[in-house]
Protein backbone atom coordinates (compact mmCIF):
# COMPACT_ATOMS: atom_id res chain seq x y z
CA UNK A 1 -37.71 37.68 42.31
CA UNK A 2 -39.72 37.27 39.24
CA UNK A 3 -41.50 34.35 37.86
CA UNK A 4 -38.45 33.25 35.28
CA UNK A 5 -35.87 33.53 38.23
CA UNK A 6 -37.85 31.72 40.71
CA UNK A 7 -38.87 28.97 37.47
CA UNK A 8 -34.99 28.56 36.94
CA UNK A 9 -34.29 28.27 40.95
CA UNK A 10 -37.24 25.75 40.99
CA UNK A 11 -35.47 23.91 37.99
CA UNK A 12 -32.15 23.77 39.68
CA UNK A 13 -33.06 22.78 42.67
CA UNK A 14 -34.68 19.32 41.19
CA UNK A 15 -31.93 18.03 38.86
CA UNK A 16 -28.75 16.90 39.32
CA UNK A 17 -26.39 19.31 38.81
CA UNK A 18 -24.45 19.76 35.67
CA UNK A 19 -27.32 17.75 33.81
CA UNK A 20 -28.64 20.71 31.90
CA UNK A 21 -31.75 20.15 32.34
CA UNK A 22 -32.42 23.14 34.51
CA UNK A 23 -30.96 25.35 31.30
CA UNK A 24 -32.36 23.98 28.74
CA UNK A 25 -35.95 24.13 30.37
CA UNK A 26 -35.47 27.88 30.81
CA UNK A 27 -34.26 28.44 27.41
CA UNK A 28 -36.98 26.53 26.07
CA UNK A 29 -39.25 29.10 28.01
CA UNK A 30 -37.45 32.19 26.64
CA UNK A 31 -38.01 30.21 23.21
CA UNK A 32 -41.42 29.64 23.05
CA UNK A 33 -43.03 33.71 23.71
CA UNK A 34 -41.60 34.65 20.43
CA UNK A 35 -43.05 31.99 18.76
CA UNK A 36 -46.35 32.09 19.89
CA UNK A 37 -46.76 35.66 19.19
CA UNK A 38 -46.32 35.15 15.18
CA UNK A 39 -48.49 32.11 16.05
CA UNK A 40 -51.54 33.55 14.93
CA UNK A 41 -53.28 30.49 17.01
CA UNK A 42 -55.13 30.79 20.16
CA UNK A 43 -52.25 30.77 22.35
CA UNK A 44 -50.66 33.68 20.66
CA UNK A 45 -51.65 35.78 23.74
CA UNK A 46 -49.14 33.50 25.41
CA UNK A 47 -46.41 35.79 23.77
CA UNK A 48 -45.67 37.00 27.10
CA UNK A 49 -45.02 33.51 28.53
CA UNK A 50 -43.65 34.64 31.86
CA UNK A 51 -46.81 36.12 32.94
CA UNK A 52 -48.86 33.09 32.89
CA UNK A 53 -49.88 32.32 36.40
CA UNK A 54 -52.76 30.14 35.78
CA UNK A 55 -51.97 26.42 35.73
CA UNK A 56 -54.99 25.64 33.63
CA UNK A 57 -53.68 27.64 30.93
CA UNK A 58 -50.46 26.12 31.22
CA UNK A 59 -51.55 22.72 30.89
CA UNK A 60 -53.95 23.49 27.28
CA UNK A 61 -50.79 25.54 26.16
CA UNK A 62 -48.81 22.20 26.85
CA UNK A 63 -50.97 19.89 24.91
CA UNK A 64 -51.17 22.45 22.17
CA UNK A 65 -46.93 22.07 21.74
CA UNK A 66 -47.17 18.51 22.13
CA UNK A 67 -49.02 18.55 19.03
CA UNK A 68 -47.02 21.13 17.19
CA UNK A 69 -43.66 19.31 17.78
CA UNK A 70 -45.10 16.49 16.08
CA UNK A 71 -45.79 18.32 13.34
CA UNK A 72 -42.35 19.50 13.06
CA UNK A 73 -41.83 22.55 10.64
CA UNK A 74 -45.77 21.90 9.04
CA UNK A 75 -46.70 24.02 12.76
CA UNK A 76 -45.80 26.96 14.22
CA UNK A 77 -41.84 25.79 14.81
CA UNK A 78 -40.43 26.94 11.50
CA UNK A 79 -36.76 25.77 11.95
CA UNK A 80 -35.56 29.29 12.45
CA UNK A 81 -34.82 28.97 15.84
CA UNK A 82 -32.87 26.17 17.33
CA UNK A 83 -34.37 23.24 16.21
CA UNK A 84 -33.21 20.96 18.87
CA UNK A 85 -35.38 22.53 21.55
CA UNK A 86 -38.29 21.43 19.93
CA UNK A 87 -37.54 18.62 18.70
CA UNK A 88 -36.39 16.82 21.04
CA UNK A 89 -39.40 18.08 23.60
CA UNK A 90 -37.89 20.57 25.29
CA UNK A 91 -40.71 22.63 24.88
CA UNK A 92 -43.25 20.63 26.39
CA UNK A 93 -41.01 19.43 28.97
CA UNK A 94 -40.43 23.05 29.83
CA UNK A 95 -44.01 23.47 30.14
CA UNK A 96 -44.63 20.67 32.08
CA UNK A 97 -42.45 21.42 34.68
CA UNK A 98 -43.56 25.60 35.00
CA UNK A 99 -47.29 23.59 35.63
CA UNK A 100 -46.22 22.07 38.23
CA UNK A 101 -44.03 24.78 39.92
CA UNK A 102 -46.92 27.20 39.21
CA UNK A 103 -48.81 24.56 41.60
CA UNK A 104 -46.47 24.17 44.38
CA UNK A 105 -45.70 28.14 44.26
CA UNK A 106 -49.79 28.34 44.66
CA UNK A 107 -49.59 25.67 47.40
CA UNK A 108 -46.30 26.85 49.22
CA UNK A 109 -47.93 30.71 48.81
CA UNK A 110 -50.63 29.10 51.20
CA UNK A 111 -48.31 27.67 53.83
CA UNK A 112 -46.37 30.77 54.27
CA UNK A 113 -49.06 32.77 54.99
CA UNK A 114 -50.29 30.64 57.62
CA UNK A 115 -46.58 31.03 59.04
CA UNK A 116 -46.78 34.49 59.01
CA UNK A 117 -50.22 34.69 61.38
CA UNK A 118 -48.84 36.50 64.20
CA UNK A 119 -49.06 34.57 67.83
CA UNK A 120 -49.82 31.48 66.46
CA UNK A 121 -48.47 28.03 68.81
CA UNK A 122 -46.16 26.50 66.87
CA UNK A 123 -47.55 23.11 67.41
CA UNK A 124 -51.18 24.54 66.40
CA UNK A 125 -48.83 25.37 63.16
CA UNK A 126 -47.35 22.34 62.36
CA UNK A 127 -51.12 20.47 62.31
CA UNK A 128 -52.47 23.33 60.14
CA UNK A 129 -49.79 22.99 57.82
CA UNK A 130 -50.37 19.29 57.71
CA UNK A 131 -53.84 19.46 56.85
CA UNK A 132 -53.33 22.30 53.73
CA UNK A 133 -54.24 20.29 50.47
CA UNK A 134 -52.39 20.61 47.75
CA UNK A 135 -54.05 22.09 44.71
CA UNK A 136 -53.86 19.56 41.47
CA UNK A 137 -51.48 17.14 43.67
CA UNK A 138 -51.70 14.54 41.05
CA UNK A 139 -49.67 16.71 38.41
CA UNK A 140 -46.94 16.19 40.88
CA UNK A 141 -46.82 12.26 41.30
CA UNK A 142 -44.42 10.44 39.34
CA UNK A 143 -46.60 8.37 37.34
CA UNK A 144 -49.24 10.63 36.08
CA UNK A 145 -51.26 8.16 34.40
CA UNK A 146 -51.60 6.26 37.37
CA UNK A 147 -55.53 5.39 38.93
CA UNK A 148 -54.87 7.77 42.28
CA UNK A 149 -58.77 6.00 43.38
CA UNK A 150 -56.58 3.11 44.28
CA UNK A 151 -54.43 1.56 47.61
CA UNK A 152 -51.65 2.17 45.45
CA UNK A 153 -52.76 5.41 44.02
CA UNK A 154 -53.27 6.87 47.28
CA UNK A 155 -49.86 5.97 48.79
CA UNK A 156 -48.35 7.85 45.42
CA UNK A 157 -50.35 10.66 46.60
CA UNK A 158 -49.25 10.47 50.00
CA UNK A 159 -45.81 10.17 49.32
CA UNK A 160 -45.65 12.85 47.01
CA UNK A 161 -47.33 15.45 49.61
CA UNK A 162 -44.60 14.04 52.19
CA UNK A 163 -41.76 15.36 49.75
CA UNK A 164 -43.60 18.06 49.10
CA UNK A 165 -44.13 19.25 52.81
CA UNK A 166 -40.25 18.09 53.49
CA UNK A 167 -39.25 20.79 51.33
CA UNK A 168 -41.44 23.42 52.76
CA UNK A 169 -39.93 22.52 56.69
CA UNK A 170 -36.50 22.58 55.12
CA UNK A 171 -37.40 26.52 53.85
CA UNK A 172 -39.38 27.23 56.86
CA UNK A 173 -36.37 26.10 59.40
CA UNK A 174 -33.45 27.78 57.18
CA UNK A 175 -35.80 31.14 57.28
CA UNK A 176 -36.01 31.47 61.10
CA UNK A 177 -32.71 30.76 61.81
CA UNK A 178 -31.90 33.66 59.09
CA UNK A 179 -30.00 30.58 57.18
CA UNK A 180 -27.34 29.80 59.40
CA UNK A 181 -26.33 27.24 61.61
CA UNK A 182 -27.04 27.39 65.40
CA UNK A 183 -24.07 26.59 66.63
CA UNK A 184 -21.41 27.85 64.01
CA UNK A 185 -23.36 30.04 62.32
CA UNK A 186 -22.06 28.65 59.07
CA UNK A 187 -24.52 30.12 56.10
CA UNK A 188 -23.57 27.93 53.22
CA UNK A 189 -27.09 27.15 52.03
CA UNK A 190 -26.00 24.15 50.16
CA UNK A 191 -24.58 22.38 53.54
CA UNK A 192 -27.23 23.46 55.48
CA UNK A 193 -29.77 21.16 57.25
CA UNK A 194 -33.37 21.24 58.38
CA UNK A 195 -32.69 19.18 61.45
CA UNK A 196 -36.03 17.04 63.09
CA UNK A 197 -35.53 16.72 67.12
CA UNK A 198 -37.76 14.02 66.42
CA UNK A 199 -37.60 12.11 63.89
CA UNK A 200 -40.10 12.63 61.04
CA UNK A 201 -41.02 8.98 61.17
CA UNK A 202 -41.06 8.67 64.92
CA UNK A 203 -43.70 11.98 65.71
CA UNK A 204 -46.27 12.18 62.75
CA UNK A 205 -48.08 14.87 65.11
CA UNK A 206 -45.37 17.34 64.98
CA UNK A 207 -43.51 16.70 61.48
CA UNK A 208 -44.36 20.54 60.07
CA UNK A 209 -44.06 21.61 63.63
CA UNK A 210 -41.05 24.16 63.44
CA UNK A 211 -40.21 23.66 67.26
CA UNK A 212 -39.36 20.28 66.51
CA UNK A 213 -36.47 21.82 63.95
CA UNK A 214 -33.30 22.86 63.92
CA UNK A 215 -30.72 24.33 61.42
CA UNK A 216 -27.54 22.49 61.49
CA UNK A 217 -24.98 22.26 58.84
CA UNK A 218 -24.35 19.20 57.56
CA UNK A 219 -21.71 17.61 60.01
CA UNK A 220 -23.58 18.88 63.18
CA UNK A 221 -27.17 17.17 61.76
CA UNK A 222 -25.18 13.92 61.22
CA UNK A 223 -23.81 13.94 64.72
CA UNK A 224 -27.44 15.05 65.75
CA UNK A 225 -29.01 12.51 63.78
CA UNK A 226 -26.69 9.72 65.10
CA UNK A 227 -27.42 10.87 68.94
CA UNK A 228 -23.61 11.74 69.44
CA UNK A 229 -24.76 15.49 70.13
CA UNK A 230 -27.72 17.19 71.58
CA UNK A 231 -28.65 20.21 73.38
CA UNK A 232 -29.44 20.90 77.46
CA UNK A 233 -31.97 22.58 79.17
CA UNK A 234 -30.40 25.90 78.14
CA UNK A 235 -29.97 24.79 74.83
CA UNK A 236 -25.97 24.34 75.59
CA UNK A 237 -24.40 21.35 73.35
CA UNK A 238 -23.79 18.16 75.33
CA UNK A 239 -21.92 15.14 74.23
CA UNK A 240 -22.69 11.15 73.47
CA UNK A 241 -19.81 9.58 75.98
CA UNK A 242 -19.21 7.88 72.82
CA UNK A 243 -16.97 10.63 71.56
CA UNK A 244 -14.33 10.75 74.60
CA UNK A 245 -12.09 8.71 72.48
CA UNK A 246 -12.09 11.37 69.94
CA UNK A 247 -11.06 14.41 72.77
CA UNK A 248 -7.23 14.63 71.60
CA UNK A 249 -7.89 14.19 68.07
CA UNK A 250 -6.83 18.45 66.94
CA UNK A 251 -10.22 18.11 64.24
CA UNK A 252 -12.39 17.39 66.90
CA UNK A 253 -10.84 20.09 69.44
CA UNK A 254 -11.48 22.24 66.69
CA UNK A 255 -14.85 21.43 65.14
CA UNK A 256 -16.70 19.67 68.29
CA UNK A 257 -14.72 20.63 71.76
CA UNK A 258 -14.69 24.33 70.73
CA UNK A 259 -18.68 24.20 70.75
CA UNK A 260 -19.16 21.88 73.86
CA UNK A 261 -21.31 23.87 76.06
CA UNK A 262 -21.68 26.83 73.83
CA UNK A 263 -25.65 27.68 73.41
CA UNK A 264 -27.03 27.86 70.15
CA UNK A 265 -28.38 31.18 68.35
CA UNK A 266 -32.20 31.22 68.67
CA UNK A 267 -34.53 31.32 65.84
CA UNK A 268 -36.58 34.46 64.83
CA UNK A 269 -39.71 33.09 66.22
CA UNK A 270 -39.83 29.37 66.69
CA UNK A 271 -37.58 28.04 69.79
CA UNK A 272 -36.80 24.52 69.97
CA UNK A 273 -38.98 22.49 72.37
CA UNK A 274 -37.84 21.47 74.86
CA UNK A 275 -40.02 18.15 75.34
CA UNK A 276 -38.76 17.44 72.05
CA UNK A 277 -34.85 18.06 72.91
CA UNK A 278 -35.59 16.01 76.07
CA UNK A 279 -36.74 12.87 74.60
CA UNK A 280 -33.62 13.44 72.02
CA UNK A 281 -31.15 13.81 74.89
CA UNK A 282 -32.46 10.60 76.64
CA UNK A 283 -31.19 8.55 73.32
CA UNK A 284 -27.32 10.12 73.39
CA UNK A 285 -25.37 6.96 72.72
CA UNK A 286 -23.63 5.71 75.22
């Protein structure tokens, strides 16, 4: 997948869909090579905007269109091409946003390839991945112009790498299960979940640990997640007592009974722990 198609994935996957945001950004992009290369400026080697890896150049090309849309048609925008994109900031929105993809691609580039180490524990994992630092992590907060030196700073900071490594256990779960669920094997992307055995807030330890995970559509991580269902020592699914009353209901014989005592499908590398499904299994609801 090239840089533009991974940039418009990127896009997509952080606004709401049907906003056009996501579009417009990538159009922008498309916009903006041809322009710089009758430029004549110092960013006419820019021409070629899709091969720009580094973020530094990014971020002095963004400035630089900043400027030029306030100069309108005096700049390098001549009103040949649609005007709108510029001036309503399109442009430097665009580039804005490839920055900071170009710095979690960097970042997430890192994480994968300490995945990939052959033999490694997959608790020694999860702490590694914890401690990688994110490159530039500040272009990422919310509030850019905000003192990160600070209590308040800090916690920005913090929050933002949480999100930020949330995403990457989402994408490292859905990858060793192949992207399917473990116990339908349903491979809608869009209603699958990254599933914690323990919660994220409850283990800090093993939060990037992919032995605490499992893939679960969306109905199965909501049972999970609400301690109706869990999974035995051979990884069979058990029930909560709580859902007896539901036993003659034909939606549950179909989506729930049919699976009771089924085992799930393994991962690729990373089997669930069993410590972890142990301590879930002790909170079933009664």
């Amino acid at each position: 997948m090239n840089l533009r198609a991974q940039y418009s994935l990127y896009m997509h996957e952080q606004n709401v869909e049907g906003s056009g945001k996501a579009t417009s950004c990538v159009r922008a992009m498309d916009l903006l090579g041809p322009i710089l290369a009758k430029s004549n400026s110092e960013f006419s080697d820019c021409a070629a905007i899709w091969s720009i890896t580094s973020t530094g150049r990014v971020a002095s090309l963004h400035k630089y269109i900043l400027e030029q849309q306030k100069l309108a048609e005096k700049g390098i925008f001549r009103g040949k091409e649609p005007i709108s994109y510029w001036r309503d900031g399109w442009c430097s929105a665009a580039l804005k946003n490839y920055k900071e993809f170009l710095i979690l691609r960097q970042y997430k580039d890192g994480l994968w390839q300490l995945y990939n180490e052959p033999k490694i524990d997959p608790a020694e994992l999860g702490k590694r991945l914890a401690r990688k630092k994110i490159p530039s992590i500040e272009e990422l907060a919310p509030e850019h112009d905000m003192d990160f030196s600070t209590k308040e700073g800090k916690e920005v900071l913090r929050q933002t790498k949480a999100r930020v490594n949330q995403d990457f256990f989402r994408d490292m779960i859905l990858f060793d299960y192949g992207a399917q669920c473990c116990v339908t094997g349903l491979n809608i992307p869009g209603v699958l979940r990254a599933s914690h055995i323990v919660a994220w807030k409850d283990d800090k330890g093993n939060r990037l640990n992919p032995a605490n995970g499992l893939c679960l559509s969306a109905t199965y991580d909501a049972a999970f997640d609400r301690h109706l269902i869990s999974f035995d020592e051979k990884y069979r699914m058990i029930f909560s007592p709580k859902l007896k009353e539901y036993y003659t209901n034909e939606a549950f014989k179909t989506q729930f009974l049919g699976f009771k005592g089924k085992r799930i499908s393994f991962p690729m590398r990373f089997r669930p722990d069993q410590a972890f499904l142990e301590k879930h299994r002790k909170k079933l609801s009664a």
